[in-house]
N, C-alpha and C. Protein backbone atom coordinates (compact mmCIF):
# COMPACT_ATOMS: atom_id res chain seq x y z
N UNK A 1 -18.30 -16.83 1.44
CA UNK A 1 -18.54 -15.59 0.74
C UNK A 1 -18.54 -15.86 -0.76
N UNK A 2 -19.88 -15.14 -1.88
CA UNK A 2 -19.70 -15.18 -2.67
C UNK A 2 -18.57 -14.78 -3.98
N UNK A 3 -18.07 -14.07 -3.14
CA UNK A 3 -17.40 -12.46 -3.67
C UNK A 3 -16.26 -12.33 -3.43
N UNK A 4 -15.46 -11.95 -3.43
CA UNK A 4 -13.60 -11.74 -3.16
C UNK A 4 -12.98 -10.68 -3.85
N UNK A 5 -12.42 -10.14 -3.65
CA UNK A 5 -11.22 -9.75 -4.28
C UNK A 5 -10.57 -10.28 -4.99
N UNK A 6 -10.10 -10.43 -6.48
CA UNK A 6 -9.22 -10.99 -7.07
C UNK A 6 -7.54 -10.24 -7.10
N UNK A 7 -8.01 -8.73 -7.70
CA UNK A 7 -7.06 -7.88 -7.85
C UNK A 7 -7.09 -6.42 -7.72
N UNK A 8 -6.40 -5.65 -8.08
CA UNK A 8 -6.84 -4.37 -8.40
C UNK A 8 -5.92 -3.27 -8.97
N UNK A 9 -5.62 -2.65 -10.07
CA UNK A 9 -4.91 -2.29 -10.67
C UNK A 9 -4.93 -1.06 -9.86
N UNK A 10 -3.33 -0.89 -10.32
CA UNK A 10 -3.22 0.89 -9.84
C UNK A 10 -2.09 1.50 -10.82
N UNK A 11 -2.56 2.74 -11.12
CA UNK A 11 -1.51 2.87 -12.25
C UNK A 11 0.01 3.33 -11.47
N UNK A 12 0.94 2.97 -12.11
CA UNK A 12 2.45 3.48 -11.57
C UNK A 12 3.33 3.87 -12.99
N UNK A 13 4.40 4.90 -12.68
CA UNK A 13 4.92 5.14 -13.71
C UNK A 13 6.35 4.28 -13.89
N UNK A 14 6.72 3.48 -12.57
CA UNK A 14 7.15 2.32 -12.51
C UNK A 14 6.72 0.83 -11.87
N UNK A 15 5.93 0.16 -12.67
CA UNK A 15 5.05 -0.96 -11.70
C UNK A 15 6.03 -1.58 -10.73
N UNK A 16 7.10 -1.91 -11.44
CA UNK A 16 8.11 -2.83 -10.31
C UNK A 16 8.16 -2.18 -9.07
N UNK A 17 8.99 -0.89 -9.13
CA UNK A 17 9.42 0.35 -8.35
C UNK A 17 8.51 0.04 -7.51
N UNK A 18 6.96 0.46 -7.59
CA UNK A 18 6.06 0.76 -7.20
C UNK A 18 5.86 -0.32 -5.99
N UNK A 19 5.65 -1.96 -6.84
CA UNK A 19 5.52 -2.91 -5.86
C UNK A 19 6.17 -3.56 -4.87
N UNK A 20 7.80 -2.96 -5.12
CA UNK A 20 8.38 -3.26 -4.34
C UNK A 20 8.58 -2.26 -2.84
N UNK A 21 8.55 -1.55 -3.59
CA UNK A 21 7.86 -0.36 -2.01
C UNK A 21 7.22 -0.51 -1.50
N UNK A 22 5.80 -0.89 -2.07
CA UNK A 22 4.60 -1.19 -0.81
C UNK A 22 4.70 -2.52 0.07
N UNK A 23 5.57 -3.70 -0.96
CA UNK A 23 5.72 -4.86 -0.40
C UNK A 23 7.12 -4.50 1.04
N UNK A 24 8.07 -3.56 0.77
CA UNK A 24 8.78 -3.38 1.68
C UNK A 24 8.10 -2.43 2.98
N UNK A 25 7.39 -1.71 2.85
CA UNK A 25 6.28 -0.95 3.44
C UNK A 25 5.64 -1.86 4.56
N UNK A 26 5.00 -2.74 3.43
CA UNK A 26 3.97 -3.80 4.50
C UNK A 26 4.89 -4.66 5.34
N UNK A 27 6.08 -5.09 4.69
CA UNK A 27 6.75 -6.00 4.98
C UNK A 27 6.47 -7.82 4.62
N UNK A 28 5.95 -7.81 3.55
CA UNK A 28 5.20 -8.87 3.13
C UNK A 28 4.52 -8.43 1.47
N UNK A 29 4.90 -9.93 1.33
CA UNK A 29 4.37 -9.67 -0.79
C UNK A 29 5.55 -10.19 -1.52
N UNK A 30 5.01 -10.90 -2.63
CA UNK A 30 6.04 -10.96 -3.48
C UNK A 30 5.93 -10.14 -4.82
N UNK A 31 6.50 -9.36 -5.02
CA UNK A 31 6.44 -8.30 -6.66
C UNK A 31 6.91 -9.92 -8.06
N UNK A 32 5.59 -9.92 -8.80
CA UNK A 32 6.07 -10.58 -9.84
C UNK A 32 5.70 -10.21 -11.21
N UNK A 33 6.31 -10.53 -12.37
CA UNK A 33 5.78 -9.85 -13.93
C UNK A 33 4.46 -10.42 -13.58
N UNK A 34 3.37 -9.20 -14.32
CA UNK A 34 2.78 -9.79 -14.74
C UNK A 34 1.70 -9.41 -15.54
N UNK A 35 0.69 -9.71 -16.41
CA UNK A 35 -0.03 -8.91 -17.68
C UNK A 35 -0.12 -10.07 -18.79
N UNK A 36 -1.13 -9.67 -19.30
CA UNK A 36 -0.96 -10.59 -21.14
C UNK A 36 0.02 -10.42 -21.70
N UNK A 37 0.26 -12.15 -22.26
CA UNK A 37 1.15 -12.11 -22.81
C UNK A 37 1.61 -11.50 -23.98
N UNK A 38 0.73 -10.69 -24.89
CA UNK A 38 0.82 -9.48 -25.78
C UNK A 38 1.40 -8.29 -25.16
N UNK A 39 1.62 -8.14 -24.20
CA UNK A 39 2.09 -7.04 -23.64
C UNK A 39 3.37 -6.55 -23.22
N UNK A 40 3.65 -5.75 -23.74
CA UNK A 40 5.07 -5.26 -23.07
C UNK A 40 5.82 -5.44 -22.11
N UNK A 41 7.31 -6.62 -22.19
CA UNK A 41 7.58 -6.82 -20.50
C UNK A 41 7.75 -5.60 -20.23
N UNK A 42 7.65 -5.53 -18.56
CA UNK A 42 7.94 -4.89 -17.99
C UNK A 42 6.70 -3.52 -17.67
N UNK A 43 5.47 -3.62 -18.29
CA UNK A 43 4.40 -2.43 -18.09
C UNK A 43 3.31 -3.30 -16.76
N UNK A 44 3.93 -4.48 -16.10
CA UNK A 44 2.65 -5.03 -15.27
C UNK A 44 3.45 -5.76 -13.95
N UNK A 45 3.38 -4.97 -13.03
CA UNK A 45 4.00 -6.23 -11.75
C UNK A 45 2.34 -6.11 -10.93
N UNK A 46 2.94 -7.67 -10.37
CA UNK A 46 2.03 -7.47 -9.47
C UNK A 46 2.84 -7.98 -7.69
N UNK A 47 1.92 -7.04 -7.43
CA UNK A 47 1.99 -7.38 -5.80
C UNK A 47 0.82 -8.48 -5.05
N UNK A 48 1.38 -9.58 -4.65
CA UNK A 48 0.59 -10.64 -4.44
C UNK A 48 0.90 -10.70 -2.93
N UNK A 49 -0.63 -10.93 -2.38
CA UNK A 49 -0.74 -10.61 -0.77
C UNK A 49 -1.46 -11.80 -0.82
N UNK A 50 -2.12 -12.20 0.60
CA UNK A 50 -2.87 -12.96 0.97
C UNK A 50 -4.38 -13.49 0.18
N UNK A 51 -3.93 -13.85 -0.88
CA UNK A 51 -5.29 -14.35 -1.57
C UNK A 51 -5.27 -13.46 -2.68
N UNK A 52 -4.87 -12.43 -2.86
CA UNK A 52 -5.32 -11.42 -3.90
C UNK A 52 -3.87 -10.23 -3.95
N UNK A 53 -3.95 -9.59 -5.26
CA UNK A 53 -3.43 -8.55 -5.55
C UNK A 53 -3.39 -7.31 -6.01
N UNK A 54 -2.21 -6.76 -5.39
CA UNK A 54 -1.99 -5.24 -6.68
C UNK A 54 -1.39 -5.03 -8.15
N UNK A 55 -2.16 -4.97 -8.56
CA UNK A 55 -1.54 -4.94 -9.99
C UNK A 55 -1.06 -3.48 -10.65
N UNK A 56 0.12 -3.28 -10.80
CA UNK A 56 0.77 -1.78 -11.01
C UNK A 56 1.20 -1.97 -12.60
N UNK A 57 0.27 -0.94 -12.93
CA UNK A 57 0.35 -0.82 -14.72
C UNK A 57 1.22 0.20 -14.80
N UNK A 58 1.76 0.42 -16.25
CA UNK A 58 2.72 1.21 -16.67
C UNK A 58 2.04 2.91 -16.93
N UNK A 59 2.01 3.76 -15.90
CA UNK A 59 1.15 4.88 -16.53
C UNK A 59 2.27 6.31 -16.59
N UNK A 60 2.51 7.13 -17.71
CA UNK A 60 3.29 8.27 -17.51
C UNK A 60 2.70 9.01 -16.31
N UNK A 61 1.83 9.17 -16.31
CA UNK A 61 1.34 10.20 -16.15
C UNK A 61 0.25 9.76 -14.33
N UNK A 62 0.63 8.97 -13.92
CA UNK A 62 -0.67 8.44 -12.86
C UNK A 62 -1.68 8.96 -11.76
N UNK A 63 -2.97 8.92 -11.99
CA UNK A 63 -3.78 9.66 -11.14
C UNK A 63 -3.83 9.09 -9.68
N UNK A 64 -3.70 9.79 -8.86
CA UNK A 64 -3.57 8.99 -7.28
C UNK A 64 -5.09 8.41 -7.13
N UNK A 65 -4.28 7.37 -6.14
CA UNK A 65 -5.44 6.98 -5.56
C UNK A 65 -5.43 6.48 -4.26
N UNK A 66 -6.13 6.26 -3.41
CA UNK A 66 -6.57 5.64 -1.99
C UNK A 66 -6.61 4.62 -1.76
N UNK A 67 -5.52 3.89 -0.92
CA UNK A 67 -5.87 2.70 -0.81
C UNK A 67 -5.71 2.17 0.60
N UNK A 68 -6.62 1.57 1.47
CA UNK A 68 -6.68 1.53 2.80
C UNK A 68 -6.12 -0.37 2.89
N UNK A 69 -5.69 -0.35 3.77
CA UNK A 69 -5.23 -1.77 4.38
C UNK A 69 -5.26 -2.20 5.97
N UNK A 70 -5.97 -3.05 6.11
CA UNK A 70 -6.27 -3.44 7.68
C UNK A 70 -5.07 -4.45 7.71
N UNK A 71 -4.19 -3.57 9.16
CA UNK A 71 -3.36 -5.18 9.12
C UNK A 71 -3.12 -5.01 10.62
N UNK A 72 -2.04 -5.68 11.63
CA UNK A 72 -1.70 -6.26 12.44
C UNK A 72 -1.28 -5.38 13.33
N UNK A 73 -1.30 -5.54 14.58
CA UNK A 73 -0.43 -4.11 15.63
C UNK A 73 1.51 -4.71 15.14
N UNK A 74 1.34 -5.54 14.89
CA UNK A 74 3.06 -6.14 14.80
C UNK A 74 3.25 -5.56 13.15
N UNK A 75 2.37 -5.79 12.33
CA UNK A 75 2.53 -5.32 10.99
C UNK A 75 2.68 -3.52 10.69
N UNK A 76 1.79 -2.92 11.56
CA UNK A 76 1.32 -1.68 11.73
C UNK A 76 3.21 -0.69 12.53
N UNK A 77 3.33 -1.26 13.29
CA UNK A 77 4.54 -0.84 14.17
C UNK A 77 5.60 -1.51 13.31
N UNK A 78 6.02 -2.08 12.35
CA UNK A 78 7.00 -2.50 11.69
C UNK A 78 7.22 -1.79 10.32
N UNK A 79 5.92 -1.36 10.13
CA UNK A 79 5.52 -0.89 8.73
C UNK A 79 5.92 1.46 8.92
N UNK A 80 5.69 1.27 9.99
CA UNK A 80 5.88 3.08 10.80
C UNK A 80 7.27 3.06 10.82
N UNK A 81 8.37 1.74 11.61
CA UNK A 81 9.35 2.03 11.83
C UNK A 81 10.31 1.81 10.73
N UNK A 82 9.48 1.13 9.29
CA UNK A 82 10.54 1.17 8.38
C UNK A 82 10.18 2.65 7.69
N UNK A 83 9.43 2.92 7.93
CA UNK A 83 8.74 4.79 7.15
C UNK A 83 9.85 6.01 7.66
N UNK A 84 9.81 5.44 9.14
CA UNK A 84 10.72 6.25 9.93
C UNK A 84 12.00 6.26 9.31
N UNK A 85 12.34 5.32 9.34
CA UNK A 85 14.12 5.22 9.17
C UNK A 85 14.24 5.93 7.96
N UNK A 86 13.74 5.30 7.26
CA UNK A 86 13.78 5.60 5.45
C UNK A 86 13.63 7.89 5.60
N UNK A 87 12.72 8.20 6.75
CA UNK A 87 12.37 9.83 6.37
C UNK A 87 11.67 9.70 5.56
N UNK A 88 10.81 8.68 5.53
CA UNK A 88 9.17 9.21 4.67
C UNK A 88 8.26 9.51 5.50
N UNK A 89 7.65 10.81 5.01
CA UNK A 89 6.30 11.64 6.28
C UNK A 89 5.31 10.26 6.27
N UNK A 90 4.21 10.53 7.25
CA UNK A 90 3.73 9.63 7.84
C UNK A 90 2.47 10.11 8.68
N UNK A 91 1.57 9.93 9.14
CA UNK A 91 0.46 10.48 9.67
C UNK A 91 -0.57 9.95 9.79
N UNK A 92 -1.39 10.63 10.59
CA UNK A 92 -2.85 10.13 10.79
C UNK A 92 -4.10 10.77 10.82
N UNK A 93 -3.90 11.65 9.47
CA UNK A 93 -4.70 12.48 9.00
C UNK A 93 -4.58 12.71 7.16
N UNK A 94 -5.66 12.08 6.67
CA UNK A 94 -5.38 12.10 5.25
C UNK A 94 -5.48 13.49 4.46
N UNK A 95 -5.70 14.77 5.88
CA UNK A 95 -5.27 16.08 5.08
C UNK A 95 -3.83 16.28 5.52
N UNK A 96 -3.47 15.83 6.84
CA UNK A 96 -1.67 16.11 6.58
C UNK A 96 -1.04 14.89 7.24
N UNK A 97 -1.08 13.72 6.12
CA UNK A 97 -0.17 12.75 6.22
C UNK A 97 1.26 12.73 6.75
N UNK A 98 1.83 14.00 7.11
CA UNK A 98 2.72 13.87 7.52
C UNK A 98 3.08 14.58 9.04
N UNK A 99 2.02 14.54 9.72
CA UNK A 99 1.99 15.33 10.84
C UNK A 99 2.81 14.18 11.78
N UNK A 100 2.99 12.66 11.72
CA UNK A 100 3.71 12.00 12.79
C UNK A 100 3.36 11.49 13.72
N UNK A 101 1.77 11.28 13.44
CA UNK A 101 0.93 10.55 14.59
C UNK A 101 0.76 8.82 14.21
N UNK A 102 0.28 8.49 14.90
CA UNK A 102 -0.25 7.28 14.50
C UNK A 102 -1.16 6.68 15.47
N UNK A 103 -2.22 7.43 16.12
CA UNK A 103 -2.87 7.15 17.23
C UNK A 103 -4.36 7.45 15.94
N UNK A 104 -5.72 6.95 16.42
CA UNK A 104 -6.36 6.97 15.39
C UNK A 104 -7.53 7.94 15.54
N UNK A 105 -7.66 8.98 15.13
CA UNK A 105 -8.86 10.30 15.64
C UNK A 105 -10.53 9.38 15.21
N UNK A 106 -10.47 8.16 14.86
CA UNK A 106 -11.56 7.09 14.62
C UNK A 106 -11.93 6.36 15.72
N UNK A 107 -10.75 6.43 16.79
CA UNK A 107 -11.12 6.31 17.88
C UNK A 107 -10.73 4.00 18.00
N UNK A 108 -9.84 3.95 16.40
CA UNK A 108 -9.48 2.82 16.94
C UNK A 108 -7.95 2.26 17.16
N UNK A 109 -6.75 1.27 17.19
CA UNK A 109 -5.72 1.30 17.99
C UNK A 109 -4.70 1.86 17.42
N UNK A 110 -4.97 2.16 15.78
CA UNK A 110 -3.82 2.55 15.18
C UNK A 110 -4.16 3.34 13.88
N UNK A 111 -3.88 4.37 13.05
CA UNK A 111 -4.16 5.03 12.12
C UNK A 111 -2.66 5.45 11.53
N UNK A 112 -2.50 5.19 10.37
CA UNK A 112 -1.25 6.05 9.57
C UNK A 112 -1.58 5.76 8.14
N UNK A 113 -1.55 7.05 7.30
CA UNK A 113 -1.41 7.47 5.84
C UNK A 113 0.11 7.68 5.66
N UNK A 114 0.57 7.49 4.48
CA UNK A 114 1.78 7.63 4.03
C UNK A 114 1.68 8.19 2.51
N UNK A 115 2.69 8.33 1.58
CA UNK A 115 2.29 8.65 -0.14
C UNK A 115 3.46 7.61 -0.24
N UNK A 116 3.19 7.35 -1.44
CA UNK A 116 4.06 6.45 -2.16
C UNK A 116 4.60 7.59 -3.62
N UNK A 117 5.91 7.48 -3.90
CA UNK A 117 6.45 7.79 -5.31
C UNK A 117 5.66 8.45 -6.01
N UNK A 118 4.48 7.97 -6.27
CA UNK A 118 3.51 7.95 -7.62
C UNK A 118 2.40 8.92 -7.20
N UNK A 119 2.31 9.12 -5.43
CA UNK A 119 1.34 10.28 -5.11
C UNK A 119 0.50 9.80 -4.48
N UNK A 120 0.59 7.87 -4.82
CA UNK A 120 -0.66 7.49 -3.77
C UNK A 120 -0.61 7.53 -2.46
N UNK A 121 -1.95 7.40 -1.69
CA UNK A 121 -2.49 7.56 -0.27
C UNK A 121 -2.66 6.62 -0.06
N UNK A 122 -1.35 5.84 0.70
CA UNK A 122 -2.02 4.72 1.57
C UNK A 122 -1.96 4.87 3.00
N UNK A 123 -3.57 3.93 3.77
CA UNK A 123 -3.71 3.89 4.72
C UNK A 123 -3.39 2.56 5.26
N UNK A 124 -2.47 2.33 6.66
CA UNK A 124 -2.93 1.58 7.39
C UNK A 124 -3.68 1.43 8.69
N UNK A 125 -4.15 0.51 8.68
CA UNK A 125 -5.09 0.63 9.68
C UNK A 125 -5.24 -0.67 11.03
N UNK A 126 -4.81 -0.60 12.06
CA UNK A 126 -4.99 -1.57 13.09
C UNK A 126 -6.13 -2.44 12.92
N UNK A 127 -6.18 -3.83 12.45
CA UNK A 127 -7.48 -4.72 12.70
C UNK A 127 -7.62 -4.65 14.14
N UNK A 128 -9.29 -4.29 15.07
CA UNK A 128 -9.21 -4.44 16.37
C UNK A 128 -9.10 -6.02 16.46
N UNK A 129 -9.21 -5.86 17.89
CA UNK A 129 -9.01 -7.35 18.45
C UNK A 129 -10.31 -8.04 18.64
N UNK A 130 -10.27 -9.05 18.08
CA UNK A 130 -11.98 -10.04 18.56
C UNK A 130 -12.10 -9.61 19.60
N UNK A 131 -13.80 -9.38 20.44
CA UNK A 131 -14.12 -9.59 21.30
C UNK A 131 -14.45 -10.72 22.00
């Protein structure tokens, strides 16, 4: 592939905060500083996944955003039951994320939206299985 993913910023009104939630979420990631070195510690973590990352900037004020993730039936069921414990809503409908499903109205093995702190919408999503 020509093309990849390198990164992708998302604003947070705490980057650390931010990355360490989704990395406890997924269950996987390491949260590290990061940004030019002109820059303010502490306005840049990043969340570093498999090849590529999230990069959580320092924003007062942050506009949500959507962010979908294909991962594992073992990742997917680990990632629900730490949502659970914790009493964060949860769902499988990105108009009411917190209805408590996780079966997928897409018709594939797994569907759940969650919000994070900051307001964002994340999805996970069951990779199917090779045929």
């Amino acid at each position: 592939m020509a093309v990849t993913i390198d990164h992708v910023g998302i604003p947070a009104r705490d980057p650390e905060a931010a990355g360490t939630f989704l990395a406890w979420v997924l269950g996987e990631g390491a949260v590290v500083p990061d940004g030019p070195p002109d820059e303010e510690p502490g306005d840049m973590f990043s969340l570093v996944l498999d090849g590529w990352s999230l990069a959580f900037v320092r924003e007062a004020d942050p506009a949500p955003v959507h962010l979908a993730f294909r991962v594992t039936p073992a990742v997917f069921d680990a990632a629900v039951a730490r949502l659970a414990d914790r009493g964060i809503a949860f769902g499988n409908d990105p108009e009411d994320p917190a209805n408590g499903r996780t079966d997928d109205p897409l018709g594939g093995p797994g569907r759940a939206y969650f919000r994070d702190p900051d307001g964002h919408l994340h999805e996970l999503v069951i990779t199917p299985a090779p045929n």
